[in-house]
PDB file of N, CA and C in Angstrom:
ATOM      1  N   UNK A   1    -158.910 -24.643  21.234  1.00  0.00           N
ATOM      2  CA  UNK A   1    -157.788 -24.581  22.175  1.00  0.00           C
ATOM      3  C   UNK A   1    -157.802 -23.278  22.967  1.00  0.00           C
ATOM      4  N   UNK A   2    -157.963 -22.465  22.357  1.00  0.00           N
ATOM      5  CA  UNK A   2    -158.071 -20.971  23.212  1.00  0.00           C
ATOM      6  C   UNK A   2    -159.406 -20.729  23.899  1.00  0.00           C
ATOM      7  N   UNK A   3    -160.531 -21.387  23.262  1.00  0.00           N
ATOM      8  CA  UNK A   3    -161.714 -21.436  24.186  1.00  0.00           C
ATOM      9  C   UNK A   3    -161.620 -22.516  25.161  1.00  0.00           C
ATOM     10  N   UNK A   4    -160.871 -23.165  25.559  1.00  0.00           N
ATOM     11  CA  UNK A   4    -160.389 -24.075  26.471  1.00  0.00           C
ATOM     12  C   UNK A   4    -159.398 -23.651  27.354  1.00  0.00           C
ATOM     13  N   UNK A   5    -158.370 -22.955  26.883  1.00  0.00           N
ATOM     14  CA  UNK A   5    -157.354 -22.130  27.863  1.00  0.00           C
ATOM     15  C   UNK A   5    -158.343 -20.947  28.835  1.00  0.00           C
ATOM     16  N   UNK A   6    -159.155 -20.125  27.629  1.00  0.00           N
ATOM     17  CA  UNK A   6    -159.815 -19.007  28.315  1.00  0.00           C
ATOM     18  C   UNK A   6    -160.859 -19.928  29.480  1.00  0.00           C
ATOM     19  N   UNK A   7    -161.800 -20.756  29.607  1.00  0.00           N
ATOM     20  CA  UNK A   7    -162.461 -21.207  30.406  1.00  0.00           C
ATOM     21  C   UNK A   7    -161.691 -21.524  31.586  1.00  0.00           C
ATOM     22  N   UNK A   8    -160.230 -22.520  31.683  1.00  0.00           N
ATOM     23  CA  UNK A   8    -159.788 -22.920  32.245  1.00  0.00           C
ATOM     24  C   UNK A   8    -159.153 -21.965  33.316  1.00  0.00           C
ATOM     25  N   UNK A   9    -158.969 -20.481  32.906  1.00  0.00           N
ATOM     26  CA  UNK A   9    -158.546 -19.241  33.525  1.00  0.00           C
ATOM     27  C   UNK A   9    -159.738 -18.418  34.247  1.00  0.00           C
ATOM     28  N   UNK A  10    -161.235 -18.322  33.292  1.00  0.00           N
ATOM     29  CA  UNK A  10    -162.282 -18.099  34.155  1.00  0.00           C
ATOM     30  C   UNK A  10    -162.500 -19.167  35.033  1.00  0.00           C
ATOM     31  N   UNK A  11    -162.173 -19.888  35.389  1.00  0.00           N
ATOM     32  CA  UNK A  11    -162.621 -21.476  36.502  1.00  0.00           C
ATOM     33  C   UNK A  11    -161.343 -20.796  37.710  1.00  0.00           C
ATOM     34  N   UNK A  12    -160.379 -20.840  36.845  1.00  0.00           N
ATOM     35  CA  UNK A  12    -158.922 -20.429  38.426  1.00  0.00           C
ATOM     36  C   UNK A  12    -159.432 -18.746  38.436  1.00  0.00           C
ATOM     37  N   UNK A  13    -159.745 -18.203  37.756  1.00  0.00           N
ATOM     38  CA  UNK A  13    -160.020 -16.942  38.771  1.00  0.00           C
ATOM     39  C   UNK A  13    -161.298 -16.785  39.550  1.00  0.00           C
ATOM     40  N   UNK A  14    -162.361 -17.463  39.367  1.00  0.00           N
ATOM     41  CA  UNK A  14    -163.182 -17.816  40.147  1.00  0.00           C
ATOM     42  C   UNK A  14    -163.263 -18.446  41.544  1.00  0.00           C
ATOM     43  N   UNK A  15    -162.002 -19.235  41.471  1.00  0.00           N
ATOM     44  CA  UNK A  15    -161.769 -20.385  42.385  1.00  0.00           C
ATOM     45  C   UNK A  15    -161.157 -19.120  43.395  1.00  0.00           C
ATOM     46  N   UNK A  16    -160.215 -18.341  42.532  1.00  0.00           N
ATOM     47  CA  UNK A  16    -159.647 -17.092  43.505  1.00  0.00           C
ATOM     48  C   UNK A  16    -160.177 -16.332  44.111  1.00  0.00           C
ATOM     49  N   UNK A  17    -161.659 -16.300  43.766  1.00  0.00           N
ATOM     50  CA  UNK A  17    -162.514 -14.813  44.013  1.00  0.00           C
ATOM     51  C   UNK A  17    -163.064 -15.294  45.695  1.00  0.00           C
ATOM     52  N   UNK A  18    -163.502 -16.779  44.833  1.00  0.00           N
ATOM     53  CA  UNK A  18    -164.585 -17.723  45.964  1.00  0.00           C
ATOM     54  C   UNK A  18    -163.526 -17.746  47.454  1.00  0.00           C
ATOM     55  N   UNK A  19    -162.456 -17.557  46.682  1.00  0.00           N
ATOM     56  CA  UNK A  19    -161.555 -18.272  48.458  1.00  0.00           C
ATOM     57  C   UNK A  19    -161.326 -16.895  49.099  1.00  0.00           C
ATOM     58  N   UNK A  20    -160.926 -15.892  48.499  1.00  0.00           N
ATOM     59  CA  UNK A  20    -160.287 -14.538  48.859  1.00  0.00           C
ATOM     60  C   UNK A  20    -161.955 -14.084  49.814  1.00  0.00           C
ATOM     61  N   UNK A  21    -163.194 -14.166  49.134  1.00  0.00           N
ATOM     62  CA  UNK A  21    -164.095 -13.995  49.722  1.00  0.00           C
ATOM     63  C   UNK A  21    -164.483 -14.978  51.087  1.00  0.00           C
ATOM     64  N   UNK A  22    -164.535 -16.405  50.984  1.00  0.00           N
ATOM     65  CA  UNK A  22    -164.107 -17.013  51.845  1.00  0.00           C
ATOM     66  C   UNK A  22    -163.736 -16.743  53.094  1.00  0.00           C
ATOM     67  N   UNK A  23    -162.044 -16.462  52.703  1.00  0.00           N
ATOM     68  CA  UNK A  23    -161.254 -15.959  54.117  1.00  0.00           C
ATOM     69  C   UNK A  23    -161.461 -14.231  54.168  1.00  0.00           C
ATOM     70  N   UNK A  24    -162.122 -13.482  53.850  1.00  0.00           N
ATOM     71  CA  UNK A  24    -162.584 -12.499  54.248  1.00  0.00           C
ATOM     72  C   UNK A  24    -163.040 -12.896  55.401  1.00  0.00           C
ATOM     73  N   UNK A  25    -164.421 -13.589  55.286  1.00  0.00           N
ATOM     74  CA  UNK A  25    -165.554 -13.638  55.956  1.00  0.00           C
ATOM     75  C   UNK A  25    -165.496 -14.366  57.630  1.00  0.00           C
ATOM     76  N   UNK A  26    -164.273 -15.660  56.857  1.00  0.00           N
ATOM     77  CA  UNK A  26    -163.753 -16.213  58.303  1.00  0.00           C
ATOM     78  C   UNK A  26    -163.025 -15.512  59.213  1.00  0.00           C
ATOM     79  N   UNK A  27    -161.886 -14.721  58.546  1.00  0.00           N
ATOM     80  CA  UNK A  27    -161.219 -13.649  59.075  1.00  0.00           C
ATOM     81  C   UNK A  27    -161.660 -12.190  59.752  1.00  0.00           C
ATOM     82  N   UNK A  28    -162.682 -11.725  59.355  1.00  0.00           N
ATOM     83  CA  UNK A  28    -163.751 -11.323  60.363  1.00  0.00           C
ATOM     84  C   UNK A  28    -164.402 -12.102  61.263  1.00  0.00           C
ATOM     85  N   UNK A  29    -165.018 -13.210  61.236  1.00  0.00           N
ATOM     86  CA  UNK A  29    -165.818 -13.596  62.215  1.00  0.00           C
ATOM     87  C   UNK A  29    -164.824 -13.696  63.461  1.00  0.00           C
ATOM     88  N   UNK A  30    -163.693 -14.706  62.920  1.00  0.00           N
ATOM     89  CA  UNK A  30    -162.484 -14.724  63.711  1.00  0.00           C
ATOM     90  C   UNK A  30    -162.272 -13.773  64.800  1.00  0.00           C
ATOM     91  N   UNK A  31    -161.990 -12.415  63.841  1.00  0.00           N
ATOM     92  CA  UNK A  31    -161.368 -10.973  64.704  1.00  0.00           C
ATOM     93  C   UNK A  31    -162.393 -10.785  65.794  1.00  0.00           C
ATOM     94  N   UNK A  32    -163.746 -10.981  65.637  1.00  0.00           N
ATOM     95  CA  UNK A  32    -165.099 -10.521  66.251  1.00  0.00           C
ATOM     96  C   UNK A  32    -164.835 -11.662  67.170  1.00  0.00           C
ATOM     97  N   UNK A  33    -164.837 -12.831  67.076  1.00  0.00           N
ATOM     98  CA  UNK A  33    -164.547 -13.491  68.512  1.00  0.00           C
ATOM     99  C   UNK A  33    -163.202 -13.803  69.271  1.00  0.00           C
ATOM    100  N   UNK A  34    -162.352 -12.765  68.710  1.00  0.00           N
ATOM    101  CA  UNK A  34    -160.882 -13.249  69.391  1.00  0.00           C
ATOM    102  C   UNK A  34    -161.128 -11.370  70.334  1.00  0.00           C
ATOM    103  N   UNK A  35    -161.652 -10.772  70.101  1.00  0.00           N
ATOM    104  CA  UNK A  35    -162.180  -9.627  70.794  1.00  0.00           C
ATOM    105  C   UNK A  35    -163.138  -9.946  72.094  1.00  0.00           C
ATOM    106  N   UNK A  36    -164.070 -10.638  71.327  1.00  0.00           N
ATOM    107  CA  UNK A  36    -165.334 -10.580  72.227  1.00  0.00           C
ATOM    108  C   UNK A  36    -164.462 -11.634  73.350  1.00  0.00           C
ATOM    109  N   UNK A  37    -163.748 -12.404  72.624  1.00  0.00           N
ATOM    110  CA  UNK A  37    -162.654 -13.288  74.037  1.00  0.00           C
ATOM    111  C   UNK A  37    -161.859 -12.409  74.770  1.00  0.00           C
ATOM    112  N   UNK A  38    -161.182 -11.496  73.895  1.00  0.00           N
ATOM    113  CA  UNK A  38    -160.606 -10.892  74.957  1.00  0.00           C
ATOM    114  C   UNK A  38    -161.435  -9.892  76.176  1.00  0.00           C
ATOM    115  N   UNK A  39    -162.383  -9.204  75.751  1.00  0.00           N
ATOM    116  CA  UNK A  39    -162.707  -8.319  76.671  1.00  0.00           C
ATOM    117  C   UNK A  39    -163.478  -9.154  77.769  1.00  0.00           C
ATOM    118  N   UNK A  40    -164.062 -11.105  77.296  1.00  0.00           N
ATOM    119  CA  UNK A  40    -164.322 -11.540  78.717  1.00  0.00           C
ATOM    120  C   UNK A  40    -163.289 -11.716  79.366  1.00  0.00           C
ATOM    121  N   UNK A  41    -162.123 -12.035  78.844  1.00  0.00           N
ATOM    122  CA  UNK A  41    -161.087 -12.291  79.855  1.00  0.00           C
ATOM    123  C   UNK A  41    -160.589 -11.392  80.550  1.00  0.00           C
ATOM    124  N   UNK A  42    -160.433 -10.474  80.240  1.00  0.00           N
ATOM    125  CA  UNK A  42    -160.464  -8.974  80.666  1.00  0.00           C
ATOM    126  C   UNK A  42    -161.205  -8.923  81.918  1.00  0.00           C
ATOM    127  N   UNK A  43    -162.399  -8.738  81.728  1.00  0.00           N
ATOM    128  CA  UNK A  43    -163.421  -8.546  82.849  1.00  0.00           C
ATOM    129  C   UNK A  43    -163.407  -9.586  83.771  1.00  0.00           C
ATOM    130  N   UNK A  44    -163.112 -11.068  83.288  1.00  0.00           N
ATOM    131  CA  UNK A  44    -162.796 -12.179  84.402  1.00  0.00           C
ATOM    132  C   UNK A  44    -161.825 -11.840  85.113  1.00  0.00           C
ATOM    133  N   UNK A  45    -160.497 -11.599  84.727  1.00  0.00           N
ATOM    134  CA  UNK A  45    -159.199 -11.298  85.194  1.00  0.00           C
ATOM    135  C   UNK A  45    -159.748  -9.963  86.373  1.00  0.00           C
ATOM    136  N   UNK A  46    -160.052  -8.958  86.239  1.00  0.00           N
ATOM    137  CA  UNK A  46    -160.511  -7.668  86.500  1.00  0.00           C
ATOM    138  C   UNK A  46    -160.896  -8.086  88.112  1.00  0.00           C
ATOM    139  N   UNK A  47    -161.747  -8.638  88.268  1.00  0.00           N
ATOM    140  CA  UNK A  47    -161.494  -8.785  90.190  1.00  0.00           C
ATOM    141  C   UNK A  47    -160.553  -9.600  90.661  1.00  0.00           C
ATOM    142  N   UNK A  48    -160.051 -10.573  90.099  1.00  0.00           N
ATOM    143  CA  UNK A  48    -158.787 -11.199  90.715  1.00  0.00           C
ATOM    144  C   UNK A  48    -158.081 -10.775  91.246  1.00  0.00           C
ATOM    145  N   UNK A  49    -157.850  -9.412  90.178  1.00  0.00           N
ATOM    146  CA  UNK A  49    -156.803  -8.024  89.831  1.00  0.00           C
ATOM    147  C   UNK A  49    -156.953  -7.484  91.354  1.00  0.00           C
ATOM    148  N   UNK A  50    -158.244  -7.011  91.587  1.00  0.00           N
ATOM    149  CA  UNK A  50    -158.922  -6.141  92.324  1.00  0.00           C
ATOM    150  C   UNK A  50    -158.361  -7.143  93.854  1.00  0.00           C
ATOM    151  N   UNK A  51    -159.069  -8.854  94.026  1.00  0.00           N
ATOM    152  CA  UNK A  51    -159.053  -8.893  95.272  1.00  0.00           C
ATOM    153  C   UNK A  51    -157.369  -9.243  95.713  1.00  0.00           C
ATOM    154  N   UNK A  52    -156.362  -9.610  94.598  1.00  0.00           N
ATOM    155  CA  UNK A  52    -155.262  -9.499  95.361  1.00  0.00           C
ATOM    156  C   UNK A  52    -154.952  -8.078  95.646  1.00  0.00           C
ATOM    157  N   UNK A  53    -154.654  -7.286  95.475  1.00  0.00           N
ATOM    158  CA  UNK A  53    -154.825  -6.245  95.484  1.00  0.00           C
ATOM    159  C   UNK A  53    -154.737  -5.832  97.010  1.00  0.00           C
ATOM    160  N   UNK A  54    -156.165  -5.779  97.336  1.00  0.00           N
ATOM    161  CA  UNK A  54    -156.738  -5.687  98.893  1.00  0.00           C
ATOM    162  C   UNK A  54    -155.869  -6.395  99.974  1.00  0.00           C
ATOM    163  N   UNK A  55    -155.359  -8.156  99.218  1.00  0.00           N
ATOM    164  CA  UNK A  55    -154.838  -8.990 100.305  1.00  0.00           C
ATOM    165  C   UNK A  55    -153.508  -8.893 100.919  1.00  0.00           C
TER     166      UNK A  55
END
């Protein structure tokens, strides 16, 4: 019974490790393309900026 409780607790903290690592990894990639989005939009926006501007 206790070697059955203890397994059943190494399995859920595993399951914890696997996901926490998981959304690390997504959660970076994420940040890296919600950046790399912003600074194109940035630079798209950036002459729009520029030719009303002039008009």
């Amino acid at each position: 019974m206790i070697n059955f409780q203890h397994r059943h607790l190494f399995n859920f903290a595993s399951k914890i490790t696997f996901s926490v690592l998981c959304f690390k990894r997504h959660f970076l990639k994420w940040k890296n393309a919600f950046f790399a989005f912003k600074k194109v939009t940035f630079v798209l926006l950036q002459p729009n900026r520029i030719e009303k501007s002039h008009f």
